[in-house]
Protein backbone atom coordinates (compact mmCIF):
# COMPACT_ATOMS: atom_id res chain seq x y z
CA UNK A 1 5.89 46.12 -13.07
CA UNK A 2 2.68 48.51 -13.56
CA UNK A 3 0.86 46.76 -11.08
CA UNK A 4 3.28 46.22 -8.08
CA UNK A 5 3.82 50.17 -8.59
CA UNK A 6 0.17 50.88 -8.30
CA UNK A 7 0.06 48.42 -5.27
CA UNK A 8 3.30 49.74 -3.45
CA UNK A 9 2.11 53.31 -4.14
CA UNK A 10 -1.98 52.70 -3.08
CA UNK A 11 -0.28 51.00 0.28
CA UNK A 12 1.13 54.57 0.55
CA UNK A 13 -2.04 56.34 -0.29
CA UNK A 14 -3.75 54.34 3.10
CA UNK A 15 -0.86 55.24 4.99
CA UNK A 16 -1.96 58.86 4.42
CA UNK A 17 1.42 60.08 2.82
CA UNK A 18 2.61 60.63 6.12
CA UNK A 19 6.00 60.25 4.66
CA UNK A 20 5.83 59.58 0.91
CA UNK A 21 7.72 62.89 0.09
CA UNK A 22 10.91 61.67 2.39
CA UNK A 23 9.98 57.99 0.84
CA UNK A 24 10.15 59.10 -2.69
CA UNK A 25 13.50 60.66 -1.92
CA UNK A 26 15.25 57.90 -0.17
CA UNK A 27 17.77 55.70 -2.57
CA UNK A 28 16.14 52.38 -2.85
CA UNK A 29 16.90 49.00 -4.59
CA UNK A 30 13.70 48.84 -6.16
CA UNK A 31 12.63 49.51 -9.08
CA UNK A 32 8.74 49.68 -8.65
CA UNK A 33 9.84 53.56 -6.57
CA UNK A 34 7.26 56.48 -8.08
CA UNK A 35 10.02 58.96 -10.00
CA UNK A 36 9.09 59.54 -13.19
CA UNK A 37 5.77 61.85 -14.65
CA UNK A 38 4.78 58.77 -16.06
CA UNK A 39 4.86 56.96 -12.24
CA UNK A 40 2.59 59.32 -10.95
CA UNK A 41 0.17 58.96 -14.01
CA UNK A 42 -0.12 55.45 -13.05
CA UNK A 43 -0.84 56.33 -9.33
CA UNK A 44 -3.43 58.62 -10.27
CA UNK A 45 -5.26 55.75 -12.09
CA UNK A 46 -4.93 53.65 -9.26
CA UNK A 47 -5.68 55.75 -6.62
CA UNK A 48 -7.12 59.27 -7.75
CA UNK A 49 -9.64 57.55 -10.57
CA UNK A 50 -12.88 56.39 -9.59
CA UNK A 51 -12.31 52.44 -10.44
CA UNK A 52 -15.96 50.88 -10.50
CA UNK A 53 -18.67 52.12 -8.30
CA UNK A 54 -20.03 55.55 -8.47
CA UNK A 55 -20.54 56.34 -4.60
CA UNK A 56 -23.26 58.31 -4.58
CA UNK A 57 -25.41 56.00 -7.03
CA UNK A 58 -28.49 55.89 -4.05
CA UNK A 59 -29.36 59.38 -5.53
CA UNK A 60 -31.18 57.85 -7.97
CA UNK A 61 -33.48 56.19 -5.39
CA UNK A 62 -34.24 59.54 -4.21
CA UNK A 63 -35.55 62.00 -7.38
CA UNK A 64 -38.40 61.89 -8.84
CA UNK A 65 -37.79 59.54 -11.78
CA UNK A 66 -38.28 56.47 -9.55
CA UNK A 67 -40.73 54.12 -8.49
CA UNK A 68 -41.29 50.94 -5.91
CA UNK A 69 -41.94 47.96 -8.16
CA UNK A 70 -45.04 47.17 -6.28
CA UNK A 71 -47.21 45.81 -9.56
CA UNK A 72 -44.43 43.11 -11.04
CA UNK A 73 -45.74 39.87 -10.25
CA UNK A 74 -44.38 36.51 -11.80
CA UNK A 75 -47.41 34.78 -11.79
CA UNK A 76 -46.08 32.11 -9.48
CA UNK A 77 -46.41 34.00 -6.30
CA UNK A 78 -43.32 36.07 -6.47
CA UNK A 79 -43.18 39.78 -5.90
CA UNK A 80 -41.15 42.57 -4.71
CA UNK A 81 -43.28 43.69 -2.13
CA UNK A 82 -41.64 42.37 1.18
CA UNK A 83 -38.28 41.39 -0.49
CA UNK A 84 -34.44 41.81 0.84
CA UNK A 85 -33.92 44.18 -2.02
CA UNK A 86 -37.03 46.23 -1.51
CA UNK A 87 -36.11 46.59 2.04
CA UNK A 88 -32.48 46.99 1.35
CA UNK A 89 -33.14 50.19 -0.17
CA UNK A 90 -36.28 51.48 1.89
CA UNK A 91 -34.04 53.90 3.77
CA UNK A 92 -32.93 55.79 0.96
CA UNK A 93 -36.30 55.67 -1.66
CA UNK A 94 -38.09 57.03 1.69
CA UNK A 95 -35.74 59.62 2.90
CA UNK A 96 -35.49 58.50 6.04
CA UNK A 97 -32.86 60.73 8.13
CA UNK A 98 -30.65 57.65 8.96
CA UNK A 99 -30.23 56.43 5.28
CA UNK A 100 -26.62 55.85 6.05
CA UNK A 101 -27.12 53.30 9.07
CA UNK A 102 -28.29 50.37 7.52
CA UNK A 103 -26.82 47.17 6.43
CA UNK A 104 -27.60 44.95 3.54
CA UNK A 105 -30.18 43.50 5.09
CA UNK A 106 -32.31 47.12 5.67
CA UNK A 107 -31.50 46.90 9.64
CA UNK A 108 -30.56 50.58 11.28
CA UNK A 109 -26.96 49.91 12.12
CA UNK A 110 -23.53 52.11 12.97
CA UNK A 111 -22.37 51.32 9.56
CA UNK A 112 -18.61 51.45 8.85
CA UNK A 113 -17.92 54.94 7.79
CA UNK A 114 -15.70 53.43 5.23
CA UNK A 115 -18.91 52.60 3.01
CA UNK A 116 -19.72 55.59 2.66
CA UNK A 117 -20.02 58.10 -0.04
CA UNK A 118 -18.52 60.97 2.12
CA UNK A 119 -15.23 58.25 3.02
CA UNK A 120 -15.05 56.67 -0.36
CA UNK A 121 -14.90 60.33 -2.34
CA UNK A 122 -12.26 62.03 0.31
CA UNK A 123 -10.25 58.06 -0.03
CA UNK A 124 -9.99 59.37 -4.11
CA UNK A 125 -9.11 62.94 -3.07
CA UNK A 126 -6.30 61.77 -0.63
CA UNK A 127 -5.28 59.87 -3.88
CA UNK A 128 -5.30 63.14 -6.13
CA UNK A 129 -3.54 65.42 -3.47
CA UNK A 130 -0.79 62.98 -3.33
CA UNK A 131 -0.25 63.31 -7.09
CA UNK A 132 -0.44 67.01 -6.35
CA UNK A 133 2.22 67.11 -4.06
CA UNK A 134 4.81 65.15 -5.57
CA UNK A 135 4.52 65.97 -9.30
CA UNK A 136 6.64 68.91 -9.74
CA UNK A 137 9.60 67.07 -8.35
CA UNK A 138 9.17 63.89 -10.89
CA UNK A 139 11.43 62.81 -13.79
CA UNK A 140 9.97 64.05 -17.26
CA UNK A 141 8.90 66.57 -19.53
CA UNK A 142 6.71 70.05 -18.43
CA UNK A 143 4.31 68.50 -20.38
CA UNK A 144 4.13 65.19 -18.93
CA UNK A 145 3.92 66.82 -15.71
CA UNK A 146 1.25 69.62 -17.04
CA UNK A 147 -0.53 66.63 -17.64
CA UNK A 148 -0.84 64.78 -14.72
CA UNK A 149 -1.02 67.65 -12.78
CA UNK A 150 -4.03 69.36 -14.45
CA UNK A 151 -5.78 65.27 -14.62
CA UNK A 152 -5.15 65.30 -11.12
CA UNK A 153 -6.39 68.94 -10.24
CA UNK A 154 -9.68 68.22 -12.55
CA UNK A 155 -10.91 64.92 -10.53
CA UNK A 156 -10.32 66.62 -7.25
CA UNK A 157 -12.75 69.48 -8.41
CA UNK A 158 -14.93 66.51 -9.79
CA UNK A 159 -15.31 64.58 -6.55
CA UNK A 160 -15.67 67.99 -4.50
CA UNK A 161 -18.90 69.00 -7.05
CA UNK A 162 -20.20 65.77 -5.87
CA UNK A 163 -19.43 65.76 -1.90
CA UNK A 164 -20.73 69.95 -1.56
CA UNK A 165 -24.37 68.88 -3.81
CA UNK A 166 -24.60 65.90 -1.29
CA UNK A 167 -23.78 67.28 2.20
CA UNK A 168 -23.98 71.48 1.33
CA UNK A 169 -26.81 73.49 0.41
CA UNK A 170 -27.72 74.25 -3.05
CA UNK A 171 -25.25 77.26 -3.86
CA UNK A 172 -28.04 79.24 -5.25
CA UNK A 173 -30.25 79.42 -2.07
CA UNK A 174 -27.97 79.21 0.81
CA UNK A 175 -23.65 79.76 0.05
CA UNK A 176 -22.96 80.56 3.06
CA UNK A 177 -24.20 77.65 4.83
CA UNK A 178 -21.59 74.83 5.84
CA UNK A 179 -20.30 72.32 3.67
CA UNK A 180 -17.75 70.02 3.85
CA UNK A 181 -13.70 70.69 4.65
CA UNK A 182 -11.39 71.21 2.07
CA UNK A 183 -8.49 68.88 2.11
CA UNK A 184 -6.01 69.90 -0.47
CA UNK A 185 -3.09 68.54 0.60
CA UNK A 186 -2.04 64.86 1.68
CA UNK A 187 -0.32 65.67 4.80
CA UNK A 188 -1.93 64.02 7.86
CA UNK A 189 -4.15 66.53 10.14
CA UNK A 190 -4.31 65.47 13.69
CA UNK A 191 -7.19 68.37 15.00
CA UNK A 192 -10.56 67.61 13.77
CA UNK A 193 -11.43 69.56 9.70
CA UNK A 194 -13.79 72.26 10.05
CA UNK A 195 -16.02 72.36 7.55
CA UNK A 196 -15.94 75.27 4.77
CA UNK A 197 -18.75 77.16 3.30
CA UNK A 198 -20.57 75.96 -0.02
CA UNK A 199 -19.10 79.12 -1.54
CA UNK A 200 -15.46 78.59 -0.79
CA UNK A 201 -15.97 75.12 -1.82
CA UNK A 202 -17.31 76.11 -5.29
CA UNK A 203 -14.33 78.58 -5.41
CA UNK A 204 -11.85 75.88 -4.74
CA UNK A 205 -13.34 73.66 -7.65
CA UNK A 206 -13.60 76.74 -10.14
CA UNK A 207 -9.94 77.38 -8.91
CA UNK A 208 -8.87 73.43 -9.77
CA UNK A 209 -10.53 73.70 -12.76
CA UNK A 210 -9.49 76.55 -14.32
CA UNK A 211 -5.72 76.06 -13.57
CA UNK A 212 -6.93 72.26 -15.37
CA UNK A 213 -7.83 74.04 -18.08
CA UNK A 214 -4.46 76.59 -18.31
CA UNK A 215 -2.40 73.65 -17.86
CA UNK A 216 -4.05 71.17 -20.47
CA UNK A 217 -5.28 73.36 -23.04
CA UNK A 218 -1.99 73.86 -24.92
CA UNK A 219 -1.51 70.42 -24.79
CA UNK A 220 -2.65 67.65 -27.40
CA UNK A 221 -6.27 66.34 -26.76
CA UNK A 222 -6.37 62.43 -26.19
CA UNK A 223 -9.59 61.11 -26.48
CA UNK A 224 -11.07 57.70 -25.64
CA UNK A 225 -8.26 56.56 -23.03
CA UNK A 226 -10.54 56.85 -19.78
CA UNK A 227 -8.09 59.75 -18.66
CA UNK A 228 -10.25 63.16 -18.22
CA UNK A 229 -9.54 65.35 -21.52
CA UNK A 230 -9.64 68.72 -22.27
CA UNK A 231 -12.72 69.42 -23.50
CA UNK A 232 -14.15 67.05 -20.35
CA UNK A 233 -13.05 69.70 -18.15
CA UNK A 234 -14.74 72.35 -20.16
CA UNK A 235 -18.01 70.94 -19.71
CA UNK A 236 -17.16 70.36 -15.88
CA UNK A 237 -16.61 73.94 -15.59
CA UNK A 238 -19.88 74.73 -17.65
CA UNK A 239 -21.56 72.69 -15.41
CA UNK A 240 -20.16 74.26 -11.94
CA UNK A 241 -21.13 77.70 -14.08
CA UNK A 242 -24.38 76.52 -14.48
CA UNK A 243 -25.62 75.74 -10.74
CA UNK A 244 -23.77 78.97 -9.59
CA UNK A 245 -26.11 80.80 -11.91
CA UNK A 246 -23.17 82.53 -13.72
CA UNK A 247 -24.94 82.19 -17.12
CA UNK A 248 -22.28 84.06 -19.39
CA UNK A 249 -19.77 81.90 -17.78
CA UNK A 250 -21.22 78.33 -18.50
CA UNK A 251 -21.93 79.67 -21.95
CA UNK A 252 -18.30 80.45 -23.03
CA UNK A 253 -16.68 77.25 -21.16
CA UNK A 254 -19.61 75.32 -23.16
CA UNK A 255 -18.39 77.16 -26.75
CA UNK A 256 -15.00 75.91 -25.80
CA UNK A 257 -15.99 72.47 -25.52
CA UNK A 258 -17.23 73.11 -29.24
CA UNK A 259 -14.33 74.54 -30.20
CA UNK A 260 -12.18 71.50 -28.94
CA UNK A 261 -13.99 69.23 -31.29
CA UNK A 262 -16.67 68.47 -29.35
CA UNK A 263 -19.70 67.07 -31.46
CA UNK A 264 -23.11 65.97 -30.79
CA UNK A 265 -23.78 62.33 -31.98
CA UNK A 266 -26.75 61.49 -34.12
CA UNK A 267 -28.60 58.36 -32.60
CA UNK A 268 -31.68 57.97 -34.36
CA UNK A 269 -29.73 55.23 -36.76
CA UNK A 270 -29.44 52.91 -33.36
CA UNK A 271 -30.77 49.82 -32.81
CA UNK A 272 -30.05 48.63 -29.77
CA UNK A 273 -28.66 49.89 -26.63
CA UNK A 274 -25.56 50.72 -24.99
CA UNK A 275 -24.77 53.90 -26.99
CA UNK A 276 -23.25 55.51 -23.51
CA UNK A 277 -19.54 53.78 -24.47
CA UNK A 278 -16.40 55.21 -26.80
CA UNK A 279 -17.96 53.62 -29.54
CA UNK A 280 -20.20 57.28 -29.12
CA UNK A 281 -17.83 59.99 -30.32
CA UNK A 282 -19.41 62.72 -28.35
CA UNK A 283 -18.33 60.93 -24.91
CA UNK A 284 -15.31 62.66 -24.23
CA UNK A 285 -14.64 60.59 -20.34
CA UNK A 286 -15.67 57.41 -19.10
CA UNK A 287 -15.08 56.58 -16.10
CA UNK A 288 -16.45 54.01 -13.60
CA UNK A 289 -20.31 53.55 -12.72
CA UNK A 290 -22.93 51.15 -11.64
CA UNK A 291 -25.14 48.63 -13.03
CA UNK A 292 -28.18 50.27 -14.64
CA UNK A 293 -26.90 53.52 -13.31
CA UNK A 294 -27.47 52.42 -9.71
CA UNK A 295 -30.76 51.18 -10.65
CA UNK A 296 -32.61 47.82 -8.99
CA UNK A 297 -35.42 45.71 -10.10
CA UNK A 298 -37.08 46.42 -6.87
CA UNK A 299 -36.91 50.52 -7.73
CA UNK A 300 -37.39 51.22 -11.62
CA UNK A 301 -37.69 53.90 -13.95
CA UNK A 302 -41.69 55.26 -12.87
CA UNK A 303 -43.91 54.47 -15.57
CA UNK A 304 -44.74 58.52 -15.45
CA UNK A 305 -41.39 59.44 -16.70
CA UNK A 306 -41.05 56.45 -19.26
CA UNK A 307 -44.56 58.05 -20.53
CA UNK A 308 -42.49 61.55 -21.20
CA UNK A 309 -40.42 59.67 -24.32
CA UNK A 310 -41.99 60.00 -28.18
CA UNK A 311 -42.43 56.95 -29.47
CA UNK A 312 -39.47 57.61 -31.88
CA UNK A 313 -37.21 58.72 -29.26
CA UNK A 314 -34.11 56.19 -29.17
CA UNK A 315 -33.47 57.09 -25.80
CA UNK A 316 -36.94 55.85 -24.68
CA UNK A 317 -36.73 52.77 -27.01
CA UNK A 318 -33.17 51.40 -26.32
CA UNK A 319 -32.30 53.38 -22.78
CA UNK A 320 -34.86 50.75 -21.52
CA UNK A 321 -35.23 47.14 -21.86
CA UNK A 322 -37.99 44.92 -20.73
CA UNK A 323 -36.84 42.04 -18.47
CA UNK A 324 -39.13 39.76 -16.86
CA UNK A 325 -41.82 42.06 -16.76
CA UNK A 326 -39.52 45.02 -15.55
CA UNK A 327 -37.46 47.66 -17.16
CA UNK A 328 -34.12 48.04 -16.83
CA UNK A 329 -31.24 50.47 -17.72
CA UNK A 330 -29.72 49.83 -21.19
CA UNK A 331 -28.04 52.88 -22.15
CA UNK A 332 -24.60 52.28 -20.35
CA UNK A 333 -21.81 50.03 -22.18
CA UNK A 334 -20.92 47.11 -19.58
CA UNK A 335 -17.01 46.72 -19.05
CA UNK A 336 -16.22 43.37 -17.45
CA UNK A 337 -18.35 43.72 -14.09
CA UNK A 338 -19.24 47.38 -13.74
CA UNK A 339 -20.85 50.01 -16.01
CA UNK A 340 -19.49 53.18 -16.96
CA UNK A 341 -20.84 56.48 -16.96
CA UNK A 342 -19.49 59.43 -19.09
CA UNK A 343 -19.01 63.18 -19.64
CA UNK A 344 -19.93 64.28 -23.03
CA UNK A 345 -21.12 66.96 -24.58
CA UNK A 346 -24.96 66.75 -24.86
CA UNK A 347 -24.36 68.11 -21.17
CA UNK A 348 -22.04 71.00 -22.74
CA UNK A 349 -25.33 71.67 -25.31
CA UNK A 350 -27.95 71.37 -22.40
CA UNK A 351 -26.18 74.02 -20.24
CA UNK A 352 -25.82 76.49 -22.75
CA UNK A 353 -29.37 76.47 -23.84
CA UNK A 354 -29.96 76.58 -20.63
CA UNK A 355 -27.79 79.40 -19.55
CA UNK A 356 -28.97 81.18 -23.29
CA UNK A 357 -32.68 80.92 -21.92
CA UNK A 358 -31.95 82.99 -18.80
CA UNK A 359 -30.02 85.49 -20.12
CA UNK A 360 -33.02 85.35 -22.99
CA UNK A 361 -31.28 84.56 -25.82
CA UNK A 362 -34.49 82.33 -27.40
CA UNK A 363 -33.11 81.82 -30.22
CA UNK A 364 -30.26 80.39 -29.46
CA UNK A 365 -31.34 78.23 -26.60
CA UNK A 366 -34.17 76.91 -28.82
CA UNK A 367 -31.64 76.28 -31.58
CA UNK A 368 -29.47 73.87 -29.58
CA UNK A 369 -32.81 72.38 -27.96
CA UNK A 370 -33.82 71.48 -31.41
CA UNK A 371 -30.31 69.77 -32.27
CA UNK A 372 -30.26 67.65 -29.29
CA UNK A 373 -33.94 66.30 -30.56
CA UNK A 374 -32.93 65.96 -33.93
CA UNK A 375 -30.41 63.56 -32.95
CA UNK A 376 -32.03 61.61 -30.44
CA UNK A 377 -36.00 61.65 -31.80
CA UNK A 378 -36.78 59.94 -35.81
CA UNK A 379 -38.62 62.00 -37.80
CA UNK A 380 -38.02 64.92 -35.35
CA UNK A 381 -39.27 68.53 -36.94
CA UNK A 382 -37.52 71.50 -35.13
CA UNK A 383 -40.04 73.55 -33.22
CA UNK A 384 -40.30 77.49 -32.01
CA UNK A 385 -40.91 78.00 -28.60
CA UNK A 386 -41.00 81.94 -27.70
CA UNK A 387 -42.37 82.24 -24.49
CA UNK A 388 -38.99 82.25 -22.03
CA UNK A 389 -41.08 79.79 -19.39
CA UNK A 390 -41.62 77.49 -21.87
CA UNK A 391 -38.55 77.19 -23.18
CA UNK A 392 -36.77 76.89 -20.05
CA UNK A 393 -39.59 74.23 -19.02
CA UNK A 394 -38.26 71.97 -22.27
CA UNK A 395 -34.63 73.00 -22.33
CA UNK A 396 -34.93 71.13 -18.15
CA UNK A 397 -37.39 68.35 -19.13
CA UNK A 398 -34.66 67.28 -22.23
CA UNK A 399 -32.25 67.33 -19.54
CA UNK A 400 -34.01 65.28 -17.44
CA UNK A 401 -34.64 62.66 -20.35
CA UNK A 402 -31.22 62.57 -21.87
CA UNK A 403 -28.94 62.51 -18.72
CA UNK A 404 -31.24 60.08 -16.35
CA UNK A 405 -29.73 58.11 -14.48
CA UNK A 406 -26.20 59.37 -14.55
CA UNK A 407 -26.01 61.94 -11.52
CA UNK A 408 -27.85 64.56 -12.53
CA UNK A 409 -31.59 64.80 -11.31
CA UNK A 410 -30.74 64.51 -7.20
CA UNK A 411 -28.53 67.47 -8.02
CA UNK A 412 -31.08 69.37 -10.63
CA UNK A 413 -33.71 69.26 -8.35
CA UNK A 414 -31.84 70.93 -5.63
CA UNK A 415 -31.32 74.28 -7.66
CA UNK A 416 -34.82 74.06 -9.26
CA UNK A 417 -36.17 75.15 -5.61
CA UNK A 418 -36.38 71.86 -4.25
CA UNK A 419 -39.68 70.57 -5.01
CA UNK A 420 -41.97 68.28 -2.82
CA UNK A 421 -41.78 64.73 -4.18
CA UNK A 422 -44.05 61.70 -2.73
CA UNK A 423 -43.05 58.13 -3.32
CA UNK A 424 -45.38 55.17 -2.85
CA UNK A 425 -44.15 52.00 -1.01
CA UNK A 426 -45.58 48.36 0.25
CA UNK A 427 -44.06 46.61 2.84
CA UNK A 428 -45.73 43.51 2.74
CA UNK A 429 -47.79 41.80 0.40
CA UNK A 430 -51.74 42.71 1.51
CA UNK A 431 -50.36 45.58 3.45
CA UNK A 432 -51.72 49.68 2.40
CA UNK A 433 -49.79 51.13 0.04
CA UNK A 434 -48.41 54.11 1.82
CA UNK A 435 -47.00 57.56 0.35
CA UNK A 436 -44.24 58.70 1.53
CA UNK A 437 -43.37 62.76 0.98
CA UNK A 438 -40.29 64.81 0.65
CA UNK A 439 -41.77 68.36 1.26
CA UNK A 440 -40.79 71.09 -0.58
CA UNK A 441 -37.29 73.03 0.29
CA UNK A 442 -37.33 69.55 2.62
CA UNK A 443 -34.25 69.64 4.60
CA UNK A 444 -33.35 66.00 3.38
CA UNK A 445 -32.03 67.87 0.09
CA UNK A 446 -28.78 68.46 2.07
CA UNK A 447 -28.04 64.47 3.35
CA UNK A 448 -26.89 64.11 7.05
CA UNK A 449 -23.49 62.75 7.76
CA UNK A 450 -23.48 59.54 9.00
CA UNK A 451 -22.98 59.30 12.81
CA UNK A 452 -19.90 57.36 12.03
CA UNK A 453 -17.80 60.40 11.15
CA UNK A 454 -19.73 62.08 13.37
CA UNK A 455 -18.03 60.20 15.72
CA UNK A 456 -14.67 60.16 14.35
CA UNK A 457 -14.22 64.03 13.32
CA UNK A 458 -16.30 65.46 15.71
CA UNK A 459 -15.63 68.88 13.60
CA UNK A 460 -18.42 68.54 11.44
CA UNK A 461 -21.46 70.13 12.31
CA UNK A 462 -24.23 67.95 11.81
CA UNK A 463 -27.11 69.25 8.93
CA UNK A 464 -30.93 69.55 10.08
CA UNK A 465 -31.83 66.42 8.29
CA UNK A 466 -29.77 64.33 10.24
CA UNK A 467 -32.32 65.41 13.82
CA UNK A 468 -35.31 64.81 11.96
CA UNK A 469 -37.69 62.22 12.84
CA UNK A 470 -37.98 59.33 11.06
CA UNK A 471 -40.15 60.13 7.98
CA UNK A 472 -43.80 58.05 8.23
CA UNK A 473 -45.85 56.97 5.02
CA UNK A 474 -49.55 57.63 5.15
């Protein structure tokens, strides 16, 4: 029964609502009609949750973290230099400005804008709003509906955080500048969506949030279910706090996360890998990722940031595995084909100290630094840093170790100032290694829309990257 309602209700989804309201309403025969709180839970899973693939798992082709796998050789003439996979992923690891167009195959093509990330994200928006506009009517407790409602209201805010750090400018240089539109509603628009500003779009996903929050909070907290959870949303909004630079802000929404019985989980008894799962009690949401984070064997953790892990750092020693000569991503719990990624609250700890450092509170920015290490490093003695540069220099670079390769360092980068980055690449084997250079404040740190929506909303204003030459190693 579960499933034909999540398949009769997903069919409605692609139809675009156009008429779900008058559909829910009509008398039917069937019993697999959405009525009840609990009906519209189940949609949301189906059609608002983000099922397997992360869509924006290229970022991590992109940062600074990554590296071609031009040395791996198997001894028996096989490489990576000149591969499908190497060339599969060129576009992206290179910045080139039509990243979008290709196929599997690395050929510049007018890809099908339903692959990608912009399509896929609005497809799970279109899935919340239609939760959001039929809730209040449903069968079932204030609670049951609180629930739902603020679930629904926290993934939309989710998915917009992603689409507005891919396609707007970083809020903290440029809010004005255009973002994406704001859909909040599942009614079908004819005219073409202007785009709103990266300001009103951060306004709309503090507004979401925060009415998340109001609506869940008095409610009891259900942890480990793959539903987002109350204290999930607090570190959401201590994140959004965080890249708008309202330090104070992502301070108290952090406390709360705290205060929810949020803990910090101490890893140094691990052994092996996979500690990014429910089995981890400081994961408060899972929810559905990629395999080694959207890592390849072609494009692997650079031996540079491997180097930045003390030998008794867990993270460094079962994050990573060796596989045929090549490391791979072993951090993330597998669930039947995909791998999930989480929200937990070593991100709630790393915002605060971060936040704590800027407003110069040392002491307690270096306090939380030093739990984080204690829990993650053997042996690890806490350490005084006084100088404010300093500490905000190790409060980031813990960041950057304990979160890789779940979202973050695309999106970090962006409000550190946007730094020049160089990659190295091969094309074929006895070919020059080129070097290939994203220049500082580059405008590839906003991503161009692929000329497939271009083409079908002719509202949206393409960004600069998207009329930039295509980017040549030397």
């Amino acid at each position: 029964m579960k499933y034909k309602l999540l398949i009769l209700i997903s069919l409605c989804v692609l139809l675009g609502f156009s008429s779900c309201k008058k559909f829910l309403q009509e008398q039917s025969q069937s019993e697999v009609i959405p009525k009840t709180a609990n009906d519209f839970r189940e949609l949301l899973m189906g059609s608002g949750y983000m099922q397997k693939e992360e869509p924006m798992n290229f970022l991590t082709l992109m940062d600074d973290d990554v590296d071609f796998n031009i040395d791996w050789d198997s001894g028996n003439g096989q490489t990576y230099v000149g591969s499908s996979g190497a060339k599969r992923y060129f576009y992206y690891y290179t910045w080139q400005p039509r990243l979008f167009e290709t196929n599997g195959l690395g050929e510049v093509i007018n890809a099908d804008p339903s692959t990608t990330a912009y399509y896929r994200f609005y497809e799970l928006i279109k899935g919340c709003n239609a939760v959001l506009d039929n809730i209040d009517g449903s069968i079932g407790s204030q609670q049951e509906k609180d629930r739902v409602k603020g679930e629904a209201l926290a993934l939309r805010s989710f998915y917009y955080f992603r689409l507005v750090n891919m396609y707007g400018a970083p809020y903290n240089s440029s809010p004005d500048a255009l973002a994406v539109p704001l859909k909040l509603n599942s009614n079908i628009v004819i005219d073409n969506m202007q785009q709103s500003t990266v300001k009103e779009v951060y306004e709309q996903i503090l507004k979401d949030l925060k009415t998340a929050a109001t609506l869940m909070d008095p409610l009891p907290i259900i942890r480990r279910d793959f539903h987002i959870n109350q204290p999930a949303i607090h570190i959401l909004l201590s994140r959004v706090y965080l890249f708008m630079e309202k330090w104070q802000d992502c301070i108290n929404e952090s406390n709360k996360v705290f205060d929810q019985g949020g803990i910090l989980t101490d890893l140094t008894g691990l052994t092996t890998g996979n500690y990014i799962s429910y089995n981890n009690a400081e994961i408060e949401w899972m929810y559905g990722g990629n395999a080694q984070g959207g890592g390849t064997a072609e494009y692997i953790p650079s031996v540079q940031f491997r180097s930045m892990f003390d030998v008794n750092d867990i993270r460094g020693k079962y994050g990573f595995a060796i596989s045929g000569g090549s490391p791979i991503i072993t951090k993330f719990v597998t669930l039947g084909s995909f791998v999930t990624e989480a929200v937990r609250t070593a991100e709630a700890l790393l915002n605060r100290a971060e936040a704590n450092v800027q407003l110069g509170n040392l002491a307690e920015a270096g306090r939380d630094l030093n739990d984080l290490r204690r829990n993650r490093i053997i042996g690890y003695q806490d350490e005084s840093i006084n100088d404010k540069t300093n500490l905000l220099l190790a409060v980031r670079t813990e960041r950057r170790k304990e979160l890789y390769m779940e979202g973050f360092r695309w999106f970090d980068l962006r409000r550190y100032g946007m730094p020049a980055i160089t990659h190295r690449y091969q094309n074929e084997v006895g070919e020059a290694i080129l070097q290939y250079t994203l220049a500082e404040k580059d405008p590839m740190y906003t991503l161009p829309f692929p000329n497939s929506l271009l083409l079908r909303n002719p509202g949206l204003k393409q960004n600069p990257s998207g009329t930039m030459a295509d980017r040549v190693g030397h």
